[in-house]
C-alpha atoms as a PDB file:
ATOM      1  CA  UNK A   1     -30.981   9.494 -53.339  1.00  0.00           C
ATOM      2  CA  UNK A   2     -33.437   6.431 -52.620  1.00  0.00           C
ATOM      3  CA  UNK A   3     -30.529   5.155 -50.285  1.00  0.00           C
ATOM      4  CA  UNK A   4     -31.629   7.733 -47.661  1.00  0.00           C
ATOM      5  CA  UNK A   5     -35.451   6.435 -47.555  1.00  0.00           C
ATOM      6  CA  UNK A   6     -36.163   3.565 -44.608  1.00  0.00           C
ATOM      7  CA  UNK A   7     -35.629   0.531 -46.844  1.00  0.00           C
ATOM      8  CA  UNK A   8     -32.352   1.579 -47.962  1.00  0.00           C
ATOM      9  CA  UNK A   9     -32.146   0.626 -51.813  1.00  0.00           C
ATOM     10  CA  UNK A  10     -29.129   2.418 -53.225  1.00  0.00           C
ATOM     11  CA  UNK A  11     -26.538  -0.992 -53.604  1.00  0.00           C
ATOM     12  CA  UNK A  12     -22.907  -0.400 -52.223  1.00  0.00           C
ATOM     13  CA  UNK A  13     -21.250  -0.857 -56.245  1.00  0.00           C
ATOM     14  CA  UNK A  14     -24.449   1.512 -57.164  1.00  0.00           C
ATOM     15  CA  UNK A  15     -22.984   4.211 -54.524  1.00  0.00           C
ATOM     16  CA  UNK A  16     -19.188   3.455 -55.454  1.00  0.00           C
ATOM     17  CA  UNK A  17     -20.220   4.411 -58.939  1.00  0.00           C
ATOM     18  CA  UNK A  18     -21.762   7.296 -58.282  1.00  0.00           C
ATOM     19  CA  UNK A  19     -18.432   8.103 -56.018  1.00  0.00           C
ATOM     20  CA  UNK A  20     -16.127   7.627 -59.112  1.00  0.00           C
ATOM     21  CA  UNK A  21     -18.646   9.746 -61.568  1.00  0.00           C
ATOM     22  CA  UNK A  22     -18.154  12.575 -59.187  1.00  0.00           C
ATOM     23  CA  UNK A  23     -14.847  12.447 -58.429  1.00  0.00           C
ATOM     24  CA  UNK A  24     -14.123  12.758 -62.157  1.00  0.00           C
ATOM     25  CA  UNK A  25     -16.683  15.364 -62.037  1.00  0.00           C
ATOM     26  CA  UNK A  26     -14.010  17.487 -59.650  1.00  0.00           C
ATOM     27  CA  UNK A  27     -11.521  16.859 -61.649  1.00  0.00           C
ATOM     28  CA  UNK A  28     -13.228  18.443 -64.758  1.00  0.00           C
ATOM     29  CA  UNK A  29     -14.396  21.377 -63.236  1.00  0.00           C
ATOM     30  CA  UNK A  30     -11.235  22.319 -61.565  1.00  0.00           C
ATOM     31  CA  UNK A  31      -9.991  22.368 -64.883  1.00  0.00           C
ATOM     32  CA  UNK A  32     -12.281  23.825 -66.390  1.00  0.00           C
ATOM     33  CA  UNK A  33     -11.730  26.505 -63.801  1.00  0.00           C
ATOM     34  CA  UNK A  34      -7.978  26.713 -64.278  1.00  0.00           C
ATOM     35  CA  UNK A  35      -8.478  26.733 -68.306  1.00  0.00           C
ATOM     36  CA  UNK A  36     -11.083  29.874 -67.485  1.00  0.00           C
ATOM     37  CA  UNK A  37      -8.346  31.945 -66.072  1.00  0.00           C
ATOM     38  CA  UNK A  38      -6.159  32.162 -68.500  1.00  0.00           C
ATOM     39  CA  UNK A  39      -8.551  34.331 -71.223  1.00  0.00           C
ATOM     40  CA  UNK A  40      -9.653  36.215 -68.024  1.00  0.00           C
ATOM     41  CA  UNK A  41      -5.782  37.021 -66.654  1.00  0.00           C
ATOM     42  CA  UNK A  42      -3.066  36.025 -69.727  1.00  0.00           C
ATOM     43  CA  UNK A  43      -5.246  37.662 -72.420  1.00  0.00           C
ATOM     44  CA  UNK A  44      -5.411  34.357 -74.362  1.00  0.00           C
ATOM     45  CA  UNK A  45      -8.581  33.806 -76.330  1.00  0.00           C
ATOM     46  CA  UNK A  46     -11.507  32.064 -74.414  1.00  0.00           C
ATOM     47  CA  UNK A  47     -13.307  29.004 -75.789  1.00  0.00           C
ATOM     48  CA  UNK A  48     -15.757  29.205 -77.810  1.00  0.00           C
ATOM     49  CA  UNK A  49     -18.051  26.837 -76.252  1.00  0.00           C
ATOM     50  CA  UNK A  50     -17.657  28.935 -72.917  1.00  0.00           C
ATOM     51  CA  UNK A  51     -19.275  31.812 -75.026  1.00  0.00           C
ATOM     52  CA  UNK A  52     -22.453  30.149 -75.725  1.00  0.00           C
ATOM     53  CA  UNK A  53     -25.791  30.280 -74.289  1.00  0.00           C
ATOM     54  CA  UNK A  54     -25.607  26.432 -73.314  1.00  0.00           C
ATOM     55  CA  UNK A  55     -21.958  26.726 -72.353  1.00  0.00           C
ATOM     56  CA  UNK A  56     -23.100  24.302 -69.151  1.00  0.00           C
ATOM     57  CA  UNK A  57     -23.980  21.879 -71.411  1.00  0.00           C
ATOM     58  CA  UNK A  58     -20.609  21.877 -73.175  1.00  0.00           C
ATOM     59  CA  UNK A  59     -17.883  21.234 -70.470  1.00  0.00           C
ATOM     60  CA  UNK A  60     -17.759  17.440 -69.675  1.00  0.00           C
ATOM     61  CA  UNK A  61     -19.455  17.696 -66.217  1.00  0.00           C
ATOM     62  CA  UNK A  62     -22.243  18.861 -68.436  1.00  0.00           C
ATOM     63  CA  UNK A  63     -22.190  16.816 -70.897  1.00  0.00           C
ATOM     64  CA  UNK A  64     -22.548  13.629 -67.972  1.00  0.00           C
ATOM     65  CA  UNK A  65     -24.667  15.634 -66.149  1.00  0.00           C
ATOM     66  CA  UNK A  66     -27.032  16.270 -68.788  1.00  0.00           C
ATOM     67  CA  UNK A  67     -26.975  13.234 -70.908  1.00  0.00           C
ATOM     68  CA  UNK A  68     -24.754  10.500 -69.308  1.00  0.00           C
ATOM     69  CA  UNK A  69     -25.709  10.386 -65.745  1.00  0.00           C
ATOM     70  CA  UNK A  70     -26.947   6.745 -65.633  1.00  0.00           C
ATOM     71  CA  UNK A  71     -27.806   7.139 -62.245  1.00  0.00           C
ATOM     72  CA  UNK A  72     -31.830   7.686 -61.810  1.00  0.00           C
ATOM     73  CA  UNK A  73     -31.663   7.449 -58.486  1.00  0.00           C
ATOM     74  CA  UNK A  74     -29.438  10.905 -58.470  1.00  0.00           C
ATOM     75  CA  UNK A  75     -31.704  13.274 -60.846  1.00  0.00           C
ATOM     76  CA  UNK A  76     -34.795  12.945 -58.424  1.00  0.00           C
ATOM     77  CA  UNK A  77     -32.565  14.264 -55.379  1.00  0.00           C
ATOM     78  CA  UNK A  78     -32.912  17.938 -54.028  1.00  0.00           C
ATOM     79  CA  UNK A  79     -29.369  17.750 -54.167  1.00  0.00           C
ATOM     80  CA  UNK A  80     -28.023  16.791 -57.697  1.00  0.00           C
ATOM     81  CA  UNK A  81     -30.765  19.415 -58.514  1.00  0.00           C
ATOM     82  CA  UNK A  82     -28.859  22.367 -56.515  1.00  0.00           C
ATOM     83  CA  UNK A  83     -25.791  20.759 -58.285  1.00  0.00           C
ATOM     84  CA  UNK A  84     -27.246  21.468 -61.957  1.00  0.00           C
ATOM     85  CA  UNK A  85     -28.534  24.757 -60.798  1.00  0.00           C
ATOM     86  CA  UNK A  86     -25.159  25.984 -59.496  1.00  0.00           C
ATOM     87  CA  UNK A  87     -23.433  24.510 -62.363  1.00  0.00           C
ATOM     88  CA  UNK A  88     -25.543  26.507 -65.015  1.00  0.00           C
ATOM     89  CA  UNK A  89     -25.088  29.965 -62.613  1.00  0.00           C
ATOM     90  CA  UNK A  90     -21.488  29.311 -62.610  1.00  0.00           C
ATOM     91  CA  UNK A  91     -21.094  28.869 -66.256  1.00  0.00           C
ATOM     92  CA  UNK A  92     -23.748  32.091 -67.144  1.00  0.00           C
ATOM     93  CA  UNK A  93     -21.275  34.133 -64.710  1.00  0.00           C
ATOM     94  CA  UNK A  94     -17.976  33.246 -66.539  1.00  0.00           C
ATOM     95  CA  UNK A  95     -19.849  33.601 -69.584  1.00  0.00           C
ATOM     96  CA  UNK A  96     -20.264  37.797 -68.695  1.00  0.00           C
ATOM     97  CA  UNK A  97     -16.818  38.185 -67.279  1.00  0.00           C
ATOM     98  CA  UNK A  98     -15.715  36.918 -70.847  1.00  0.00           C
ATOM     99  CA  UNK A  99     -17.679  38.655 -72.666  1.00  0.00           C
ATOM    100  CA  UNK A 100     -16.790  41.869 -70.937  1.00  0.00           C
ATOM    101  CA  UNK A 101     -12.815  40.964 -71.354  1.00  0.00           C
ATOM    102  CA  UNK A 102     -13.330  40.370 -75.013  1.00  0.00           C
ATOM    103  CA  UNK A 103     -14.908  44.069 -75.956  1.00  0.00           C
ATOM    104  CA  UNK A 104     -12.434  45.665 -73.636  1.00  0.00           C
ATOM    105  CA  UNK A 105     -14.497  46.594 -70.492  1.00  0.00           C
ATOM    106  CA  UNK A 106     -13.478  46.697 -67.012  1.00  0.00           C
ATOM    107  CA  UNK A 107     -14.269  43.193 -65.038  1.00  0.00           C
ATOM    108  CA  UNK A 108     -16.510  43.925 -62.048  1.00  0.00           C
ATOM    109  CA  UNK A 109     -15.776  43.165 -58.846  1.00  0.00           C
ATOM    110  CA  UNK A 110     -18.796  42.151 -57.548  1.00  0.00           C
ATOM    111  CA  UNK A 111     -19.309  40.040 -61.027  1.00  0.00           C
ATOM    112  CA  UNK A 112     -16.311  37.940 -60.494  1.00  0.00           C
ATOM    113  CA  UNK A 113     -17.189  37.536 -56.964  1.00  0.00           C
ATOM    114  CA  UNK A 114     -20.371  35.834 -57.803  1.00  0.00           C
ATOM    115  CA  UNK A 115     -18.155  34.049 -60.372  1.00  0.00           C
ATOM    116  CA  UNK A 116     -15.981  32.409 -57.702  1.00  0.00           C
ATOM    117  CA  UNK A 117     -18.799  32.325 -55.146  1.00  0.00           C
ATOM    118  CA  UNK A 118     -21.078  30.040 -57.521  1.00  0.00           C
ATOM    119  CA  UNK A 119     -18.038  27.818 -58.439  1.00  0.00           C
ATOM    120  CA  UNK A 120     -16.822  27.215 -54.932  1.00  0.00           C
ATOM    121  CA  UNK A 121     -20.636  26.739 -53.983  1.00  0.00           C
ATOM    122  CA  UNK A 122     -20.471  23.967 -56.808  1.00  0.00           C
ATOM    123  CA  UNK A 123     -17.760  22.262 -55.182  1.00  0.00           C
ATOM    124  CA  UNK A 124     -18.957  22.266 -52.124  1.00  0.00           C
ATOM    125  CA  UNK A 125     -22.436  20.553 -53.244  1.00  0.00           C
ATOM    126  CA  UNK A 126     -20.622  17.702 -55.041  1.00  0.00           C
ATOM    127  CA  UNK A 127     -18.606  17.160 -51.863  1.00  0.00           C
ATOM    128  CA  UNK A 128     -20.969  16.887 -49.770  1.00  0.00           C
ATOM    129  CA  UNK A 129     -23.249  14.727 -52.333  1.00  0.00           C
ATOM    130  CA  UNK A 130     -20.023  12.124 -51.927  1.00  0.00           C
ATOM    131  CA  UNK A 131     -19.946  12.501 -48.187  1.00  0.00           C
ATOM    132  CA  UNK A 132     -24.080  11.721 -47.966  1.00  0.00           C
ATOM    133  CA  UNK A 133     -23.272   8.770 -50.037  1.00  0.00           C
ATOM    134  CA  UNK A 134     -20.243   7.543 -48.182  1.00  0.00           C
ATOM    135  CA  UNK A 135     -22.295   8.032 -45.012  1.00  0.00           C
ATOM    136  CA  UNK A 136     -25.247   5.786 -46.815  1.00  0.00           C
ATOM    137  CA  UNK A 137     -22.792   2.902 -47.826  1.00  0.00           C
ATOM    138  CA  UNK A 138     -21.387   2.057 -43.931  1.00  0.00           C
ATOM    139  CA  UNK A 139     -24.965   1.871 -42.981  1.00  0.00           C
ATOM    140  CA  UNK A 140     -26.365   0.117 -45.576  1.00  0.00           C
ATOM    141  CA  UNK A 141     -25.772  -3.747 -45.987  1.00  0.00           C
ATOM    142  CA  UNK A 142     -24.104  -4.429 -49.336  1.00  0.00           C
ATOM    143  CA  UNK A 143     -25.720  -7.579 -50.426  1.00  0.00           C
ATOM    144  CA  UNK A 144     -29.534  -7.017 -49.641  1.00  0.00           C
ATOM    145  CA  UNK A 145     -29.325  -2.890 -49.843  1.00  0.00           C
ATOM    146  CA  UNK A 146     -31.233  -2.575 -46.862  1.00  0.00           C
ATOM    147  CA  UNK A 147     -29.647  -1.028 -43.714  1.00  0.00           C
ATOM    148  CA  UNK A 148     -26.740  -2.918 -41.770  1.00  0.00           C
ATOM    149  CA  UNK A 149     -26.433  -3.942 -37.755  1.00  0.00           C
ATOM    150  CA  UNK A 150     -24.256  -0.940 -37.072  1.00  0.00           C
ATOM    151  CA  UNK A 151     -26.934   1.851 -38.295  1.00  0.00           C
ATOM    152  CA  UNK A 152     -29.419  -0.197 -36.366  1.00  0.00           C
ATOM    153  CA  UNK A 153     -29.050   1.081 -32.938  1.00  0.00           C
ATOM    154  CA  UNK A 154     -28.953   4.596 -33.700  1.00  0.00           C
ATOM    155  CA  UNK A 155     -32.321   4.082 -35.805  1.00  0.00           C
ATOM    156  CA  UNK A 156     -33.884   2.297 -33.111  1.00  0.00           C
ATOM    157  CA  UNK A 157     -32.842   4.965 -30.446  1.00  0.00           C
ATOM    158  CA  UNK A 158     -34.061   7.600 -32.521  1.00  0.00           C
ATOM    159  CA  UNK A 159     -37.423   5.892 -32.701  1.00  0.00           C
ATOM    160  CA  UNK A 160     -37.064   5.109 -29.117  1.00  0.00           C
ATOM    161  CA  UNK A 161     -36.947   8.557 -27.915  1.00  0.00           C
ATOM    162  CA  UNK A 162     -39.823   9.346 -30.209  1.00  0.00           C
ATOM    163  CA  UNK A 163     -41.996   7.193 -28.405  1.00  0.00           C
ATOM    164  CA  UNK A 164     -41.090   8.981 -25.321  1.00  0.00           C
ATOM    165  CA  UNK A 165     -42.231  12.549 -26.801  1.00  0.00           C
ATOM    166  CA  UNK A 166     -45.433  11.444 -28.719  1.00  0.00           C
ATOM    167  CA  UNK A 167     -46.436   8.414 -26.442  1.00  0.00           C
ATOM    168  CA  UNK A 168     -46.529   6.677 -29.772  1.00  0.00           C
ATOM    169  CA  UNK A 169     -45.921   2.579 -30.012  1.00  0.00           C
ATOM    170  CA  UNK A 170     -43.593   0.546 -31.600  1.00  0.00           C
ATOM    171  CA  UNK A 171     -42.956  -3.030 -32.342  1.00  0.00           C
ATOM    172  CA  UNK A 172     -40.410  -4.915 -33.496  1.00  0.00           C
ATOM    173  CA  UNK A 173     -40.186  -7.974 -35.805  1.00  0.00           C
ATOM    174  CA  UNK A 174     -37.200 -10.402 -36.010  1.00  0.00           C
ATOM    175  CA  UNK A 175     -37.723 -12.719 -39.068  1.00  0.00           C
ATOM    176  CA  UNK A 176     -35.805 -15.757 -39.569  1.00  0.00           C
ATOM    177  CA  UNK A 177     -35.679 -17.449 -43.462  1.00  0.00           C
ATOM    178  CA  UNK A 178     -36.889 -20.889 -43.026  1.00  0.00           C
ATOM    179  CA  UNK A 179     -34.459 -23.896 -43.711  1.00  0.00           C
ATOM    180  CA  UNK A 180     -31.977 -21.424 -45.346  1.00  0.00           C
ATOM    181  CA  UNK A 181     -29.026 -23.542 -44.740  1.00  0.00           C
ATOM    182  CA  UNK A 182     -30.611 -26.403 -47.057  1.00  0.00           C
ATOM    183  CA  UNK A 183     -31.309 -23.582 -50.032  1.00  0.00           C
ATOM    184  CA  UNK A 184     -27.431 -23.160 -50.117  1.00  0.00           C
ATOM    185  CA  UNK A 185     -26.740 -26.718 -49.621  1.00  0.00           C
ATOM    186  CA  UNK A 186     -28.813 -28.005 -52.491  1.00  0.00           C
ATOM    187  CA  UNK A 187     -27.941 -24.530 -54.775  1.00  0.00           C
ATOM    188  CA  UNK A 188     -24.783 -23.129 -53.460  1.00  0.00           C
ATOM    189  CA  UNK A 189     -23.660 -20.198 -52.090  1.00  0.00           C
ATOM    190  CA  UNK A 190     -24.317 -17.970 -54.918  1.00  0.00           C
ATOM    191  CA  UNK A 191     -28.297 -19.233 -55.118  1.00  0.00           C
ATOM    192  CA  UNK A 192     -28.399 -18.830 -51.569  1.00  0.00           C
ATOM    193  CA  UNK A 193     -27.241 -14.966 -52.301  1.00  0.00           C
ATOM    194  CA  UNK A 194     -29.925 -14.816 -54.748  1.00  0.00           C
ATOM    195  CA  UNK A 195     -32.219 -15.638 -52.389  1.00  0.00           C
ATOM    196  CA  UNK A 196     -31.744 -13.699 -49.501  1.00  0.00           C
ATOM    197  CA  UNK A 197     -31.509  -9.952 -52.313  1.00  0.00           C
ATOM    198  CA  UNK A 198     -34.919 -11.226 -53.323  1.00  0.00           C
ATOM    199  CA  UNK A 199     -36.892 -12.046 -50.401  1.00  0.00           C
ATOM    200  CA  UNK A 200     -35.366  -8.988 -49.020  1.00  0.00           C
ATOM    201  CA  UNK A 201     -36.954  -7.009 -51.806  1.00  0.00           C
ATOM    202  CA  UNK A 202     -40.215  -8.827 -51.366  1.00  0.00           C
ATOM    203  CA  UNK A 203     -40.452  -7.966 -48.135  1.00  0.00           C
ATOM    204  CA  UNK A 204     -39.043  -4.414 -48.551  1.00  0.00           C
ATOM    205  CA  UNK A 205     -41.583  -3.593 -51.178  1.00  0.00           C
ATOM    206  CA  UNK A 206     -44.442  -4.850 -48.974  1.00  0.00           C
ATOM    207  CA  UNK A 207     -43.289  -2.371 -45.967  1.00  0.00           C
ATOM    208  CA  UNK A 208     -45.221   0.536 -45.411  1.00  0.00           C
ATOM    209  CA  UNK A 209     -42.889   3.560 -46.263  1.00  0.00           C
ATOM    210  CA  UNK A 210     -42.335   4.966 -42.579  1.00  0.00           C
ATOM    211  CA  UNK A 211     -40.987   1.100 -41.640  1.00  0.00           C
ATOM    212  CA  UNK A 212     -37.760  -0.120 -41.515  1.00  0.00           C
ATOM    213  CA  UNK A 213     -35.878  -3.282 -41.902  1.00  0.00           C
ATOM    214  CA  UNK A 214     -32.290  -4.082 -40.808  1.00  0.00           C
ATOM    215  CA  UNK A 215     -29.787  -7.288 -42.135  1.00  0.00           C
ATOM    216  CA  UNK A 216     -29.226  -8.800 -38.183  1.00  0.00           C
ATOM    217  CA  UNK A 217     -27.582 -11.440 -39.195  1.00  0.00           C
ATOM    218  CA  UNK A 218     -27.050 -14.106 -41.845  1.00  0.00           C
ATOM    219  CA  UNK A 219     -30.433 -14.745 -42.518  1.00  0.00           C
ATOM    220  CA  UNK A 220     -32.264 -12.873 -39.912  1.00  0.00           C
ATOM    221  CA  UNK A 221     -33.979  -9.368 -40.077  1.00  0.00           C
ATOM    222  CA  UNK A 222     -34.767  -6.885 -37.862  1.00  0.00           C
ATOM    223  CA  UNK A 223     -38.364  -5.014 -39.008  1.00  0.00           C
ATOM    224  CA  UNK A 224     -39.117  -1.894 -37.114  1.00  0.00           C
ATOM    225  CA  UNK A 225     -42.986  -1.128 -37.326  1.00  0.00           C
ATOM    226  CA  UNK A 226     -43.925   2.331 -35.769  1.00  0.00           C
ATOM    227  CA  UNK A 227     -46.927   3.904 -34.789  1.00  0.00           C
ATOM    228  CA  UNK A 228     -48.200   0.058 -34.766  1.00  0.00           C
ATOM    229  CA  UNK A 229     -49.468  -1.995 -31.677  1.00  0.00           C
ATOM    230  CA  UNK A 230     -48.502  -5.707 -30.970  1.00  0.00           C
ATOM    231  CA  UNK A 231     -52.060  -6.735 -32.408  1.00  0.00           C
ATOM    232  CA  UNK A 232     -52.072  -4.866 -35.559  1.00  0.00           C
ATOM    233  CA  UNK A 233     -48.496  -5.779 -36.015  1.00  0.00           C
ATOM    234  CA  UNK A 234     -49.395  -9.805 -35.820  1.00  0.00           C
ATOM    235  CA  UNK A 235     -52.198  -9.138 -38.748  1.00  0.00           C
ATOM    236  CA  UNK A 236     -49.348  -6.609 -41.112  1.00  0.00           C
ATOM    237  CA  UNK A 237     -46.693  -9.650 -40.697  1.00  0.00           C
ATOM    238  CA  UNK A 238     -49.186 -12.581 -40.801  1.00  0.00           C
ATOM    239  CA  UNK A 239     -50.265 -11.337 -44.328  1.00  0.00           C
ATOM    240  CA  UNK A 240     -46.728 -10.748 -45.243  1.00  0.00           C
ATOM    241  CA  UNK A 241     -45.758 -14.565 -44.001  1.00  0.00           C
ATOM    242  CA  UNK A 242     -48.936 -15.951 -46.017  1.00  0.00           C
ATOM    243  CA  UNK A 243     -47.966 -13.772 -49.536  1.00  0.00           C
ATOM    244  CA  UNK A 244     -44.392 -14.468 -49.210  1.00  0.00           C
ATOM    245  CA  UNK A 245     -45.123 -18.521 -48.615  1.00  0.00           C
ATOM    246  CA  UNK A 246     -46.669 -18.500 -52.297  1.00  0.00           C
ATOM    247  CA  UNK A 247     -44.004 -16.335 -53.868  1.00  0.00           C
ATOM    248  CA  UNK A 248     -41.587 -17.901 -55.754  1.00  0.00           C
ATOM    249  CA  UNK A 249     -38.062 -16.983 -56.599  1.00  0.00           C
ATOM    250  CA  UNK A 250     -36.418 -17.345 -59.849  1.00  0.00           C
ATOM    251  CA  UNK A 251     -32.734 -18.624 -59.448  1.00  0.00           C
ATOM    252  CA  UNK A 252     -30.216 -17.303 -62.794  1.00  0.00           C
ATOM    253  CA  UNK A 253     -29.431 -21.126 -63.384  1.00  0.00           C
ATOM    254  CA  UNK A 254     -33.645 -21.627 -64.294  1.00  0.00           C
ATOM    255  CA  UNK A 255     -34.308 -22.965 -60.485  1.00  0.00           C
ATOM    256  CA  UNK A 256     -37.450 -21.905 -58.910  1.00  0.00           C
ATOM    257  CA  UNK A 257     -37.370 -22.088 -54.845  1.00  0.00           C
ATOM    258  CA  UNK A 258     -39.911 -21.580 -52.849  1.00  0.00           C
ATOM    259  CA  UNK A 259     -39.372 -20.684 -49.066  1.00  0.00           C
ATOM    260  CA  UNK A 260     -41.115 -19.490 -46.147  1.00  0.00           C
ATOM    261  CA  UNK A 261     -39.749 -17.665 -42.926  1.00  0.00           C
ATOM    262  CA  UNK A 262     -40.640 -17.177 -39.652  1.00  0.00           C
ATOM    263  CA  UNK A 263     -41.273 -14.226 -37.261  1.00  0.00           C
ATOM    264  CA  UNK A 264     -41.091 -12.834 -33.880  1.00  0.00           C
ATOM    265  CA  UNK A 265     -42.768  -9.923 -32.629  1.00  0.00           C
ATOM    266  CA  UNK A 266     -42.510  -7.889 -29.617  1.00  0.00           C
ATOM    267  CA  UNK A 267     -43.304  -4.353 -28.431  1.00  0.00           C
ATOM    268  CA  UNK A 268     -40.991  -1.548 -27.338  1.00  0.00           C
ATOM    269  CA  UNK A 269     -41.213   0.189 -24.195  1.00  0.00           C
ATOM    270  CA  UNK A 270     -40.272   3.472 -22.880  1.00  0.00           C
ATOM    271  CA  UNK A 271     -39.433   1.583 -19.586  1.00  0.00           C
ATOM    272  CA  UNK A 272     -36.904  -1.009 -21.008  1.00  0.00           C
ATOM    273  CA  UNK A 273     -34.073  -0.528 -23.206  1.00  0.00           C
ATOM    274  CA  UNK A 274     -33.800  -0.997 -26.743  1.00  0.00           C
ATOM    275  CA  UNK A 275     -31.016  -4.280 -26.292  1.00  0.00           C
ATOM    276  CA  UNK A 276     -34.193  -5.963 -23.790  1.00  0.00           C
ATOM    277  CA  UNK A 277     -36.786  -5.251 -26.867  1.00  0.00           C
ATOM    278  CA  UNK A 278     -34.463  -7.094 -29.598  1.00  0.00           C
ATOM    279  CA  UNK A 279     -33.781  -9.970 -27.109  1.00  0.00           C
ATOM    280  CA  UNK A 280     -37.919 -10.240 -26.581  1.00  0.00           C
ATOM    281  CA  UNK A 281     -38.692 -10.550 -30.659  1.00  0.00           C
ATOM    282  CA  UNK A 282     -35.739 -13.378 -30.410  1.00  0.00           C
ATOM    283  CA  UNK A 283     -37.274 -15.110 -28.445  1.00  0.00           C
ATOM    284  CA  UNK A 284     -40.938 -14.543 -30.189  1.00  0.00           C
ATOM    285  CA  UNK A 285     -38.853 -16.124 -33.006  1.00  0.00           C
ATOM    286  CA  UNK A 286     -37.289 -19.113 -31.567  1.00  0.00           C
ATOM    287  CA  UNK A 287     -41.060 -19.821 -30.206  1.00  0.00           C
ATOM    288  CA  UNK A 288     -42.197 -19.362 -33.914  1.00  0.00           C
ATOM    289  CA  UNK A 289     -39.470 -21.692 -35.195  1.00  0.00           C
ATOM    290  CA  UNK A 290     -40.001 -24.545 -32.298  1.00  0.00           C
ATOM    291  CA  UNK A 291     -43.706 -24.295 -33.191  1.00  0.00           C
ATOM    292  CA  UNK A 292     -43.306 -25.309 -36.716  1.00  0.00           C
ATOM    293  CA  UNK A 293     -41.448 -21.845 -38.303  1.00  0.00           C
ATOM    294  CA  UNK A 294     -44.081 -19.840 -41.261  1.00  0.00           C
ATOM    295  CA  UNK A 295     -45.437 -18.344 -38.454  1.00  0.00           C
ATOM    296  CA  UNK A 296     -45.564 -14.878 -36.884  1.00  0.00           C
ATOM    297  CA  UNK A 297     -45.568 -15.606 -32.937  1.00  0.00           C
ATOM    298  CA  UNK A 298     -46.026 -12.815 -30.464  1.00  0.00           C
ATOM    299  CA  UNK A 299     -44.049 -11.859 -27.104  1.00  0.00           C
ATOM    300  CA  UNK A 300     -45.591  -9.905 -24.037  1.00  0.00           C
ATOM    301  CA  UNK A 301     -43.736  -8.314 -20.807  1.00  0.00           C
ATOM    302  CA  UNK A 302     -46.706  -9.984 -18.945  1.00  0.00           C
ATOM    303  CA  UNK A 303     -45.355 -13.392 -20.352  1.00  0.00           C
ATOM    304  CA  UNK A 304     -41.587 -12.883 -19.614  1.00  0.00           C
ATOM    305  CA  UNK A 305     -42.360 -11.773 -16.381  1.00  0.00           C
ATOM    306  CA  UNK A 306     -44.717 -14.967 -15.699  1.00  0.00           C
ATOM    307  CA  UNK A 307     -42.291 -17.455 -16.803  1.00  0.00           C
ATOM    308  CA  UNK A 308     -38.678 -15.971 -14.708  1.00  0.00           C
ATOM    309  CA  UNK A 309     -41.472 -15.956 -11.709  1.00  0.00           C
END
């Protein structure tokens, strides 16, 4: 799902849907399953639509599958593909065990056990579709879609102790939304909503795809650049500042609002921890804000270091 990529764009209601479709899913194909049995063990006569060649397209988990799935984020994962793949196996096995209790032959062993094996395999790949996208929804924050606070430390430690194997940089961007309190005074609340899930997909959109950005808080957002040095960095989020300054946002009551923000940049290091880093792009950012805010505003060791001396 497009949840897992850096940007984080699968919506918590998007993956609570997705939970529900499955969990019906279950449902269906344990019945299914239980409804199987009895031509297989009672001698009852099996249904004809688990006969046919497209039997997998028949049951109700294939008939979503197939043609309801309204979720296009799910049919490009590795995942839901395994899912269809098992699905159709499972249904082509049942389909020879029936066929061989309807003409009167012996069922084979090792036919039913690839029966069974391919349905419990099935099971166990839409389970663990609905644990990837539980996982996705605690770490991802439900009104801008991109990740939350809590799934930010173990991102930025993972990057962390990348640096320390490649000798690869890092720098990190807090970015503050300029005079956000006055969009939600003049709008309300709701606008204001608007407003942050668009300039968070702005920005998002902008990122290159091996960045990350994180909701901090309220209107401030943590943007992890790898493999990029503090200058490079000041020229990626200067550009960004200057493109998002002329961008404007289109409000559901007809309102157009135009807004700028303001950023603070720092570098990781190896030596420092990751808490130290965060604390040096906050205060990049409170020198961009005190300086006029819509402007990116660097922050050096050597200049910490010279002003606590």
């Amino acid at each position: 799902m497009r949840a897992s990529t850096s940007h984080g764009t699968t919506t918590h209601q998007d993956g609570l849907r997705v939970l529900k479709d499955l969990d019906t899913g279950i449902l269906n194909h344990m019945a299914w399953l239980k409804k199987l049995h009895r031509p297989l063990i009672c001698d009852e006569p099996p249904e004809p639509a688990d006969l046919a060649e497209d039997a997998h397209c028949r049951c109700k988990f294939g008939r979503w599958y197939y043609q309801n799935c309204n979720h296009p984020e799910l049919r490009v994962a590795p995942v839901f593909q395994k899912i269809g793949e098992l699905h159709k196996a499972m249904h082509d096995d049942a389909r020879i065990l029936l066929r061989r209790k309807m003409t009167g032959q012996k069922i084979r062993l090792d036919e039913y056990e690839r029966f069974m094996d391919d349905a419990i395999s099935f099971e166990w790949e839409v389970q663990s579709l609905q644990f990837e996208i539980v996982q996705r929804i605690c770490v991802i924050d439900h009104l801008t879609g991109v990740w939350n606070r809590q799934s930010m430390q173990s991102k930025l430690a993972e990057e962390m102790e990348r640096m320390n194997r490649t000798g690869n940089t890092c720098c990190l961007c807090m970015m503050d939304i300029d005079h956000f309190k006055t969009v939600n005074d003049i709008y309300g609340h709701p606008a204001g909503d608007q407003v942050l899930q668009a300039s968070v997909q702005f920005i998002s959109q902008r990122l290159r795809k091996y960045d990350s950005i994180f909701r901090y808080g309220g209107e401030e957002f943590l943007i992890s650049l790898p493999n990029t040095q503090a200058e490079e960095a000041e020229i990626i989020l200067n550009r960004l500042r200057s493109e998002f300054e002329q961008h404007a946002i289109h409000l559901q009551d007809g309102s157009t609002v135009r807004i700028t923000a303001s950023f603070g940049v720092a570098a990781m290091h190896t030596e420092m921890s990751i808490q130290d880093a965060i604390v040096m792009a906050d205060h990049a950012l409170l020198c961009a804000k005190s300086n006029g805010r819509n402007r990116v505003c660097m922050w050096e060791v050597k200049e910490e270091v010279a002003n606590q001396e």
